[in-house]
Protein backbone atom coordinates (compact mmCIF):
# COMPACT_ATOMS: atom_id res chain seq x y z
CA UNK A 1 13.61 18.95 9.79
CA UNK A 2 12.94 16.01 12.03
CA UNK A 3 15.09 12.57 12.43
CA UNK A 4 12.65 9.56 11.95
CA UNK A 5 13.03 5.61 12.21
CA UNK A 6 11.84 4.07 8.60
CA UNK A 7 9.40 1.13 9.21
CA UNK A 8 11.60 -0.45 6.98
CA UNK A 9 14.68 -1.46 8.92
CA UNK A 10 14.06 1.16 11.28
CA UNK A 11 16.56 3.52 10.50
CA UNK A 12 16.76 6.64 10.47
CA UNK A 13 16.78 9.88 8.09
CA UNK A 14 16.44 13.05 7.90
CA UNK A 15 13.89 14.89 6.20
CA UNK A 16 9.89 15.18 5.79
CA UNK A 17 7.92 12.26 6.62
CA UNK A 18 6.74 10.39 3.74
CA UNK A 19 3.60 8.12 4.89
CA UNK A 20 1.48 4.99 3.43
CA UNK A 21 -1.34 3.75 5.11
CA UNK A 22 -1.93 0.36 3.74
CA UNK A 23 -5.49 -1.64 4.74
CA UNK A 24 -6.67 -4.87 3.62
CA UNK A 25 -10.75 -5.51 4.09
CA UNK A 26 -12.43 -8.51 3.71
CA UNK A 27 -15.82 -9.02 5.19
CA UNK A 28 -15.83 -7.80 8.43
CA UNK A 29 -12.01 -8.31 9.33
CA UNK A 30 -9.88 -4.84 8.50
CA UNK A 31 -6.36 -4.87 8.82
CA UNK A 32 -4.25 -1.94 8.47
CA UNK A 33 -1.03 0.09 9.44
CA UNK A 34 0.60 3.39 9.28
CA UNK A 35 3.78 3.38 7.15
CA UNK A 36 6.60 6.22 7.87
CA UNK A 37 9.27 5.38 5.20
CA UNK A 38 13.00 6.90 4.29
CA UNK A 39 12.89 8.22 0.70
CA UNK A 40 14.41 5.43 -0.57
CA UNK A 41 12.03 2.54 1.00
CA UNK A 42 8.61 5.00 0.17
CA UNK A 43 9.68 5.01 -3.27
CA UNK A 44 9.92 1.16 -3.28
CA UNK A 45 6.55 0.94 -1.86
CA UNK A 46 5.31 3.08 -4.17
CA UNK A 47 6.54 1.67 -7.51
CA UNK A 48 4.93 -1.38 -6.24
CA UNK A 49 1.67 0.48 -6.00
CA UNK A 50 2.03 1.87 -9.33
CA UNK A 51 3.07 -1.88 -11.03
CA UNK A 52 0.12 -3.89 -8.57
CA UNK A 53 -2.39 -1.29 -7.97
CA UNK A 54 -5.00 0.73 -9.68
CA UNK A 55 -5.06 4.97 -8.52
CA UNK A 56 -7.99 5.34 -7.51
CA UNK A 57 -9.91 8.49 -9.27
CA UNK A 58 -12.83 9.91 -7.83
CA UNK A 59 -16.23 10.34 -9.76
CA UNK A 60 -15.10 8.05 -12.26
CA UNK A 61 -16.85 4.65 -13.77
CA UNK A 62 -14.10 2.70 -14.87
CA UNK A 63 -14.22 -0.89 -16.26
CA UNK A 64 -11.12 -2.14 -14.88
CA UNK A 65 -10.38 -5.85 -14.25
CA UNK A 66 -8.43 -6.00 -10.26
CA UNK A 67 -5.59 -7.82 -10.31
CA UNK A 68 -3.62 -9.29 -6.98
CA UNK A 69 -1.66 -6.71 -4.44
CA UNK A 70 0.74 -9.64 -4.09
CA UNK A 71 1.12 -11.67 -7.10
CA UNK A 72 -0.32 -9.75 -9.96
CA UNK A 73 -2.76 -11.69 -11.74
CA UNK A 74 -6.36 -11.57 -12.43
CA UNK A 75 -8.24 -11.31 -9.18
CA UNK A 76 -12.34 -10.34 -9.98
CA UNK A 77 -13.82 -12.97 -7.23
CA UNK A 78 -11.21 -12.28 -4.68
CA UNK A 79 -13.09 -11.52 -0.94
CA UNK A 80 -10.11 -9.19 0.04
CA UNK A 81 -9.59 -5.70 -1.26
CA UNK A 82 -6.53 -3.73 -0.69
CA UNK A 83 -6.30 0.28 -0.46
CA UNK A 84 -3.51 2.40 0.42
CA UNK A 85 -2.99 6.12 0.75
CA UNK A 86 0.14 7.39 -0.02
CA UNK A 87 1.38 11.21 1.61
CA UNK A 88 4.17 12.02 -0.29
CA UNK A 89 5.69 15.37 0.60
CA UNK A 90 6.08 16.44 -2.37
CA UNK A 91 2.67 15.65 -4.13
CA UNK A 92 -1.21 15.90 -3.29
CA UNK A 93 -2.43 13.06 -2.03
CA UNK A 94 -2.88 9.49 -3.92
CA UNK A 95 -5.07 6.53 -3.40
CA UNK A 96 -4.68 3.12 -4.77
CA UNK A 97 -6.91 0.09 -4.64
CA UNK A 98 -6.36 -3.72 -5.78
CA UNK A 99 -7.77 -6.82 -4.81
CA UNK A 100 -6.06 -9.65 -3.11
CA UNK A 101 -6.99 -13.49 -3.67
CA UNK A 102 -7.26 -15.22 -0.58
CA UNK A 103 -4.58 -17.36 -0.51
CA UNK A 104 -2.39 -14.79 -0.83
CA UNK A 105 -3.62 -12.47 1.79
CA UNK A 106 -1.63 -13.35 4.48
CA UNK A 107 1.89 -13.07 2.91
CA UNK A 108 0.57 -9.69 1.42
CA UNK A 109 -0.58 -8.58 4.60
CA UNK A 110 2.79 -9.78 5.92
CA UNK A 111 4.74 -7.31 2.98
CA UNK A 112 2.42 -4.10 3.84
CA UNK A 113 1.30 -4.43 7.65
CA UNK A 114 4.22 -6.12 8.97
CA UNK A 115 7.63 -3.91 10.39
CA UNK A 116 10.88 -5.60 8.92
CA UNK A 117 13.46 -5.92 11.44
């Protein structure tokens, strides 16, 4: 066992690392940002995930309408695409994917990318 500072407040736990890896794309601008989370704040992120954000499922043609990482609604024009991969030590890996509308980009980016004192 290791003792690691949570991105979130940065402090720290014992324990396995638990990891997201957030990016936002939109054209050519990429933003993104490695997440290393105490159990408690990785399973905040991650209910947000699974309230905002689609899993991703590979070889499969779905018809699903994206919706906004950051406020929820209907998002099928937005230029901005979100994806995270979430390492939880305790499950395989998961991917999620949403869109993001422009305007709310930057706070969203702010919420995923951003360390909180």
């Amino acid at each position: 066992m290791a003792l690691y500072p949570c991105d979130q407040g940065h402090h720290r736990y014992y324990g396995a690392q638990q990891t997201i890896y957030p990016a936002f794309v939109g054209g050519s601008q990429v933003y993104r940002r490695k997440l290393r989370l105490c159990p408690v704040h990785f399973h905040e992120f991650v209910e947000m995930l699974e309230v905002r954000a689609e899993l991703a499922t590979d070889g499969e043609l779905t018809d699903i309408s994206p919706t906004c990482i950051l406020c929820g609604q209907s998002a099928p024009e937005a230029s901005v695409m979100f994806f995270a991969t979430v390492y939880n030590r305790a499950n395989e890996r998961s991917d999620y994917w949403a869109a993001c509308h422009d305007q709310c980009a930057p706070a969203a980016r702010e919420d995923w990318l951003q360390a909180q004192e």
